[in-house]
PDB file of N, CA and C in Angstrom:
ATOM      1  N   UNK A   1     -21.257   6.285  14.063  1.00  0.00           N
ATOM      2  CA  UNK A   1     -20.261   5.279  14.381  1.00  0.00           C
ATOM      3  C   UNK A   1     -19.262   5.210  13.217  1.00  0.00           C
ATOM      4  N   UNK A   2     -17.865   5.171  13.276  1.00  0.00           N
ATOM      5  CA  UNK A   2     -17.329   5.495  12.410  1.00  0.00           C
ATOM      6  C   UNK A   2     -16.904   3.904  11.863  1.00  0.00           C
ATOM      7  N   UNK A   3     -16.414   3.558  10.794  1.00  0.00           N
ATOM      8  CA  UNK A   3     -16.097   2.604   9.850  1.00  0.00           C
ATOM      9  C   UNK A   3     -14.977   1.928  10.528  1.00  0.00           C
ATOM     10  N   UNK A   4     -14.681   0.534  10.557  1.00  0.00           N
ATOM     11  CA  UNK A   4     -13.990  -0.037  11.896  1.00  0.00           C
ATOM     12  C   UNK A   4     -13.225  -1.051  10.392  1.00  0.00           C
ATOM     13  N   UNK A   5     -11.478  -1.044  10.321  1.00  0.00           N
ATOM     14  CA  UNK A   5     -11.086  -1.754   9.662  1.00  0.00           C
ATOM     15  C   UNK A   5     -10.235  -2.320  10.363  1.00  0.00           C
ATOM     16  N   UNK A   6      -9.471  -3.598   9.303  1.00  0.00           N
ATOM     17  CA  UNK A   6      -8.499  -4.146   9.937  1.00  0.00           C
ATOM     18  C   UNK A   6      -7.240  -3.892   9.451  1.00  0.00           C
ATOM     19  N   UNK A   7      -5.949  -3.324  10.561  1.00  0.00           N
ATOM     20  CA  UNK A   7      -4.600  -3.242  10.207  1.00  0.00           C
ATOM     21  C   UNK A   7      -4.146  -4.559   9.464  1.00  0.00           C
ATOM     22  N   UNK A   8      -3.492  -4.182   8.108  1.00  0.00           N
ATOM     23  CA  UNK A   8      -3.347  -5.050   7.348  1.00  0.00           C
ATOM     24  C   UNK A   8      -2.389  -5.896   7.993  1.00  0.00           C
ATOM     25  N   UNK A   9      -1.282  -5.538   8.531  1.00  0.00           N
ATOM     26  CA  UNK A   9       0.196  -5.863   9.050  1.00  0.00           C
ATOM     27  C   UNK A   9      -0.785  -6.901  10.313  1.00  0.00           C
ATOM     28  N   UNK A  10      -1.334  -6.603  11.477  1.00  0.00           N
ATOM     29  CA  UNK A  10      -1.678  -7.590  12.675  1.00  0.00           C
ATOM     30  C   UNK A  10      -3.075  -7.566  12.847  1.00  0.00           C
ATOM     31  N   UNK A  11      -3.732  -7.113  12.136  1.00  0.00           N
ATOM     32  CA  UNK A  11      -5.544  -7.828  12.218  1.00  0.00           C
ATOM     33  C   UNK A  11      -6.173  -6.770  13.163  1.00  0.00           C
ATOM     34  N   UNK A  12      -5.499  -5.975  14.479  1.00  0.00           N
ATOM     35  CA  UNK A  12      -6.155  -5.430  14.817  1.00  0.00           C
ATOM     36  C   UNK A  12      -7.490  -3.999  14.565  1.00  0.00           C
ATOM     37  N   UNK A  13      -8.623  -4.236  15.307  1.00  0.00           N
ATOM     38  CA  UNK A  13      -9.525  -3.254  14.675  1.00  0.00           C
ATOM     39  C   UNK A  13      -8.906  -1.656  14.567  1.00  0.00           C
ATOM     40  N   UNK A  14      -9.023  -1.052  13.404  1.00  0.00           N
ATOM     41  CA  UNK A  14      -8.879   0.662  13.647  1.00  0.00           C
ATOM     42  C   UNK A  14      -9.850   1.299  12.926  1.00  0.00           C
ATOM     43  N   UNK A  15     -10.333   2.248  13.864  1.00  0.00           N
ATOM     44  CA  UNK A  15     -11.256   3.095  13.732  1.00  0.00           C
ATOM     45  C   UNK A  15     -11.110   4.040  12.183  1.00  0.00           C
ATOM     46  N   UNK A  16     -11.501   4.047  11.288  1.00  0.00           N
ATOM     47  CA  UNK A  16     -11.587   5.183   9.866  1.00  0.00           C
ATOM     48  C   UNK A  16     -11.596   6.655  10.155  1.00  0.00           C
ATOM     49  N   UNK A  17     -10.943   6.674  11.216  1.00  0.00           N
ATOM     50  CA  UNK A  17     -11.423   8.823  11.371  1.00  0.00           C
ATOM     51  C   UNK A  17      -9.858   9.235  11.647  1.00  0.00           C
ATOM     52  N   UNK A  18     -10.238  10.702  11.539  1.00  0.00           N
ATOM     53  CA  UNK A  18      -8.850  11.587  11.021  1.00  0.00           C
ATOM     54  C   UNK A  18      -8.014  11.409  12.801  1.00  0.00           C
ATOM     55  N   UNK A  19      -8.064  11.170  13.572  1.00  0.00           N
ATOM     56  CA  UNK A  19      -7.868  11.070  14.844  1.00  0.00           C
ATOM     57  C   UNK A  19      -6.389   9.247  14.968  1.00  0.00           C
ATOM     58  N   UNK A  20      -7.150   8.462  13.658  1.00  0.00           N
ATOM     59  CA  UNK A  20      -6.018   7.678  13.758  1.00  0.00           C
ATOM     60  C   UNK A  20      -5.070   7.668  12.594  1.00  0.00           C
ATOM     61  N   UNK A  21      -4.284   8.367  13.286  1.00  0.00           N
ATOM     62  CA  UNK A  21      -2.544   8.593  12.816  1.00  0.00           C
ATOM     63  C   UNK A  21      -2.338   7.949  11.392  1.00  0.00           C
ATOM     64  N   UNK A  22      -2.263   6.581  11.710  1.00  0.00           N
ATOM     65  CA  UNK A  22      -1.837   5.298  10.694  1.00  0.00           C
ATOM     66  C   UNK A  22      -2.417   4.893  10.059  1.00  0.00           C
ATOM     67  N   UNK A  23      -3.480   4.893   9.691  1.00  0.00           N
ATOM     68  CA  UNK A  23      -4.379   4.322   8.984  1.00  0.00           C
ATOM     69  C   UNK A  23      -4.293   4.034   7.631  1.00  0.00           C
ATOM     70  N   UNK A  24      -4.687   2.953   7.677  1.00  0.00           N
ATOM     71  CA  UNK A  24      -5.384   2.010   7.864  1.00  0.00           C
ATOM     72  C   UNK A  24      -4.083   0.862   8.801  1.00  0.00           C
ATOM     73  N   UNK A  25      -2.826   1.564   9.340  1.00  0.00           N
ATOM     74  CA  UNK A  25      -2.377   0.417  10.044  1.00  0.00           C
ATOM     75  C   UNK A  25      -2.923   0.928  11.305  1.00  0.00           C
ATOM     76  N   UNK A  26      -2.574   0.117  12.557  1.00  0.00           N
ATOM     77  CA  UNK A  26      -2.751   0.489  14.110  1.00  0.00           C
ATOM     78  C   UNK A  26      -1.732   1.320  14.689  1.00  0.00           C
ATOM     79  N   UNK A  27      -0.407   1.183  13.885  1.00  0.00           N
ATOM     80  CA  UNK A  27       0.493   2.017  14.609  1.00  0.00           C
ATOM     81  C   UNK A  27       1.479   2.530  13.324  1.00  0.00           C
ATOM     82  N   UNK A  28       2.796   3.047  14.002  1.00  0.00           N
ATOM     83  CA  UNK A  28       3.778   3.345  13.210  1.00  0.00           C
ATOM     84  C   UNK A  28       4.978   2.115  13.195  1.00  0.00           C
ATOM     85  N   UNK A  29       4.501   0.808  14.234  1.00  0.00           N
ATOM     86  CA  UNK A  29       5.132  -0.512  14.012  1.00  0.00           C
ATOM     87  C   UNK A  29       4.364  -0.957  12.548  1.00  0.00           C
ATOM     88  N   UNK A  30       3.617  -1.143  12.840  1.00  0.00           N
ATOM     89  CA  UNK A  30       3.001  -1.539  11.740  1.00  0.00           C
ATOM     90  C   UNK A  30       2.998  -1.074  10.436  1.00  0.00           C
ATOM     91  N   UNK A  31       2.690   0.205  10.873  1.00  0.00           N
ATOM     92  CA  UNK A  31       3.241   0.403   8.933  1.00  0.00           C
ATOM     93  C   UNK A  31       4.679   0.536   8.432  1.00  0.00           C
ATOM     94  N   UNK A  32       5.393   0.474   9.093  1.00  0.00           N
ATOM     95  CA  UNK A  32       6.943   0.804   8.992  1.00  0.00           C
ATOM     96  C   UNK A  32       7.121  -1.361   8.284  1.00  0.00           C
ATOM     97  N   UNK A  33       6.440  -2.203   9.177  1.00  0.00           N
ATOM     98  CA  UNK A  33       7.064  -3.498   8.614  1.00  0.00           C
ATOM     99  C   UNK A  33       6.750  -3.693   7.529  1.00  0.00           C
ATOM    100  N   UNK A  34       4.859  -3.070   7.165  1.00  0.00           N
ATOM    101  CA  UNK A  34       4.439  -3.157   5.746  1.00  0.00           C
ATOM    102  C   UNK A  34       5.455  -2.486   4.521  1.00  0.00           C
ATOM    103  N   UNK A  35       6.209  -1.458   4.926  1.00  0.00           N
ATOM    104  CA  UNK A  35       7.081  -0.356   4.298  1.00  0.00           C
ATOM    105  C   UNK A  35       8.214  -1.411   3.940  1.00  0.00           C
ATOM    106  N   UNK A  36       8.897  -2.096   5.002  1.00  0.00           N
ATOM    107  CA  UNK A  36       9.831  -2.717   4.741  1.00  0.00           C
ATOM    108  C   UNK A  36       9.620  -4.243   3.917  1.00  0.00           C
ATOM    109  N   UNK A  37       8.298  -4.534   3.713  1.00  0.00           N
ATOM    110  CA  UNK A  37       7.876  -6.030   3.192  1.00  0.00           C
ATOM    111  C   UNK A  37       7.951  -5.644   2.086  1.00  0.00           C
ATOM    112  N   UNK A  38       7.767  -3.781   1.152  1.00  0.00           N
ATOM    113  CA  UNK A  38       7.476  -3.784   0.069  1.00  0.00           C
ATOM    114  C   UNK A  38       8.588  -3.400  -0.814  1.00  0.00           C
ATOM    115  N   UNK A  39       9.771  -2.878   0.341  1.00  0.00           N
ATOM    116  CA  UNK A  39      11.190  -2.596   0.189  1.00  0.00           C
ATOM    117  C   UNK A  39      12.192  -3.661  -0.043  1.00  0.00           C
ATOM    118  N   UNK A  40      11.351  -4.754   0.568  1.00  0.00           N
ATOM    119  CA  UNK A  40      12.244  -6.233   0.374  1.00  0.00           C
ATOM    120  C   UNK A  40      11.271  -7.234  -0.655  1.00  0.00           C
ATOM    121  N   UNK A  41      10.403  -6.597  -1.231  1.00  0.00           N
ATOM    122  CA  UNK A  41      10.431  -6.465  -2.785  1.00  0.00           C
ATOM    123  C   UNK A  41       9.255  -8.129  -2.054  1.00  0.00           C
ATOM    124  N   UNK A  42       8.315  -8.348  -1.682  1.00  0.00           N
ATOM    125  CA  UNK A  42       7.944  -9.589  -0.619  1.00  0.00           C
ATOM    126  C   UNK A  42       6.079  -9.399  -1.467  1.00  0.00           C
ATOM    127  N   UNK A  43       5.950  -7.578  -1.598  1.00  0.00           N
ATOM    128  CA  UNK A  43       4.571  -7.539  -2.303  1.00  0.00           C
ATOM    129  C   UNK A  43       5.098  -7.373  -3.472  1.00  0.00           C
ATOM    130  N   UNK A  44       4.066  -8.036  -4.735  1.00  0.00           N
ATOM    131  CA  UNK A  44       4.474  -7.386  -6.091  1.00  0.00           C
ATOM    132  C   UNK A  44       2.700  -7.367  -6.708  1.00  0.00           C
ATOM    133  N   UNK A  45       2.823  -6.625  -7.545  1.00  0.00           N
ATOM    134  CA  UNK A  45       1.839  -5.741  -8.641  1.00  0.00           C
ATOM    135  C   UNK A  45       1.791  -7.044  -9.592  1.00  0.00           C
ATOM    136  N   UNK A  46       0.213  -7.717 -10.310  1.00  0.00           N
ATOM    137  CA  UNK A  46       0.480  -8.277 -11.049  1.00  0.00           C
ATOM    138  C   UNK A  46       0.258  -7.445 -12.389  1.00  0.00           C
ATOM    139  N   UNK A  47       1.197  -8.663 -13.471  1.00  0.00           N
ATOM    140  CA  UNK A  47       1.855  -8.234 -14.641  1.00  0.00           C
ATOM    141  C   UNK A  47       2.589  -8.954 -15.286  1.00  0.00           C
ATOM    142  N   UNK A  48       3.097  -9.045 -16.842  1.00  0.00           N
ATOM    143  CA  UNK A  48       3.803  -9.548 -16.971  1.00  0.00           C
ATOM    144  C   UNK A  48       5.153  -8.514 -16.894  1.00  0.00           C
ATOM    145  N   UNK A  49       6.660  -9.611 -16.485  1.00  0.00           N
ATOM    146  CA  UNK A  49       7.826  -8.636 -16.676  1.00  0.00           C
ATOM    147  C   UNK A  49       8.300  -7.802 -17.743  1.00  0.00           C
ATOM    148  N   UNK A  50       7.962  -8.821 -18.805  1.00  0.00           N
ATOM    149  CA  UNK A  50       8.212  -8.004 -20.022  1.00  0.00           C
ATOM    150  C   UNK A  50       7.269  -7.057 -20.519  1.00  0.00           C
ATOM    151  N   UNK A  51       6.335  -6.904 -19.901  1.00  0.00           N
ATOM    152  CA  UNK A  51       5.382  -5.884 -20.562  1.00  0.00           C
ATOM    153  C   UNK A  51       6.054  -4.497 -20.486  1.00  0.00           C
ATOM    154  N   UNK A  52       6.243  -3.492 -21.167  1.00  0.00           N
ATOM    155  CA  UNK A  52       7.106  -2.251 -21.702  1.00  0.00           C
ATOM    156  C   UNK A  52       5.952  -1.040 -22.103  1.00  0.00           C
ATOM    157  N   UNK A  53       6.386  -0.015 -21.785  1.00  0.00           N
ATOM    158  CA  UNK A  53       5.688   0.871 -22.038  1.00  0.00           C
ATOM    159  C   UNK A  53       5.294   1.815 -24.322  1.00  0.00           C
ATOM    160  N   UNK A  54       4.629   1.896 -24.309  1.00  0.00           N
ATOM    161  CA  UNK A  54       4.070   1.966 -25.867  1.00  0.00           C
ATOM    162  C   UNK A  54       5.708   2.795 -26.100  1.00  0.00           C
ATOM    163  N   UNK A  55       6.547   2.102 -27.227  1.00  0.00           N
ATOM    164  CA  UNK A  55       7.272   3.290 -28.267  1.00  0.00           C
ATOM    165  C   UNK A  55       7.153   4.574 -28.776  1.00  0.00           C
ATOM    166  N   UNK A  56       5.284   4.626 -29.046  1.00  0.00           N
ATOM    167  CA  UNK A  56       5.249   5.732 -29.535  1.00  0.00           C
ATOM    168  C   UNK A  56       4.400   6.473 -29.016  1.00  0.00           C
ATOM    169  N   UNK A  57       4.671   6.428 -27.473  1.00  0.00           N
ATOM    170  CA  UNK A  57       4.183   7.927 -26.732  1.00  0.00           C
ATOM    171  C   UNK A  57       5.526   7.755 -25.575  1.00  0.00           C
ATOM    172  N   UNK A  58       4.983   9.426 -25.375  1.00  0.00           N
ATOM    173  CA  UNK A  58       6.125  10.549 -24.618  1.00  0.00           C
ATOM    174  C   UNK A  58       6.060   9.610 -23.198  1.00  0.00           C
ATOM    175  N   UNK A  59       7.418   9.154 -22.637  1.00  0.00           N
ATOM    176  CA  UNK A  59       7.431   9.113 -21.105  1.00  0.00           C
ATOM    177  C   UNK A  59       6.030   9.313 -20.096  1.00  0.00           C
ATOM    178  N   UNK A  60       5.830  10.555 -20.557  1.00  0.00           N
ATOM    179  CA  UNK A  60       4.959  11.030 -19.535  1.00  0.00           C
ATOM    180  C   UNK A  60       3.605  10.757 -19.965  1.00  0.00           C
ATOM    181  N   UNK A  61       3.311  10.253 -21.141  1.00  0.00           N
ATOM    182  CA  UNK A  61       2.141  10.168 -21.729  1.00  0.00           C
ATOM    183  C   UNK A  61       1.546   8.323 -21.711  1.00  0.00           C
ATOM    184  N   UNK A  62       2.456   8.152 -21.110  1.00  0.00           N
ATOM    185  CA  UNK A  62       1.973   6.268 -21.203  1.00  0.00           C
ATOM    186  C   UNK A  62       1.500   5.710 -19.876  1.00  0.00           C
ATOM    187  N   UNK A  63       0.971   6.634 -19.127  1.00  0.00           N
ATOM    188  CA  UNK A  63       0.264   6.082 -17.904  1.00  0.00           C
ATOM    189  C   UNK A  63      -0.697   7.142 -18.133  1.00  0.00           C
TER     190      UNK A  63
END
């Protein structure tokens, strides 16, 4: 029996297997509004704003 979650965007159940498209949303409505909630800036990452990446490492070296 495969692992049964809920689309974050409308609650409905979706099945965990390679067969659903969207996953973890139910559709391509659904993840397209989640897309646009995170585009209109609605989810955020906590943090502080001012927190800045170390001076003394390379760009690529500070994550």
């Amino acid at each position: 029996m495969p692992t049964i979650v809920k689309c974050p965007t409308c609650g409905k159940d979706v099945a965990w297997v390679p067969e659903s498209r969207f996953r973890p949303f139910c559709s391509e409505r659904c993840k397209q509004i989640d897309l646009g909630a995170w585009a209109a800036e609605k989810y955020v990452i906590g943090g502080k704003p001012e927190e800045t990446p170390s001076p003394d490492l390379p760009d690529d070296q500070d994550r």
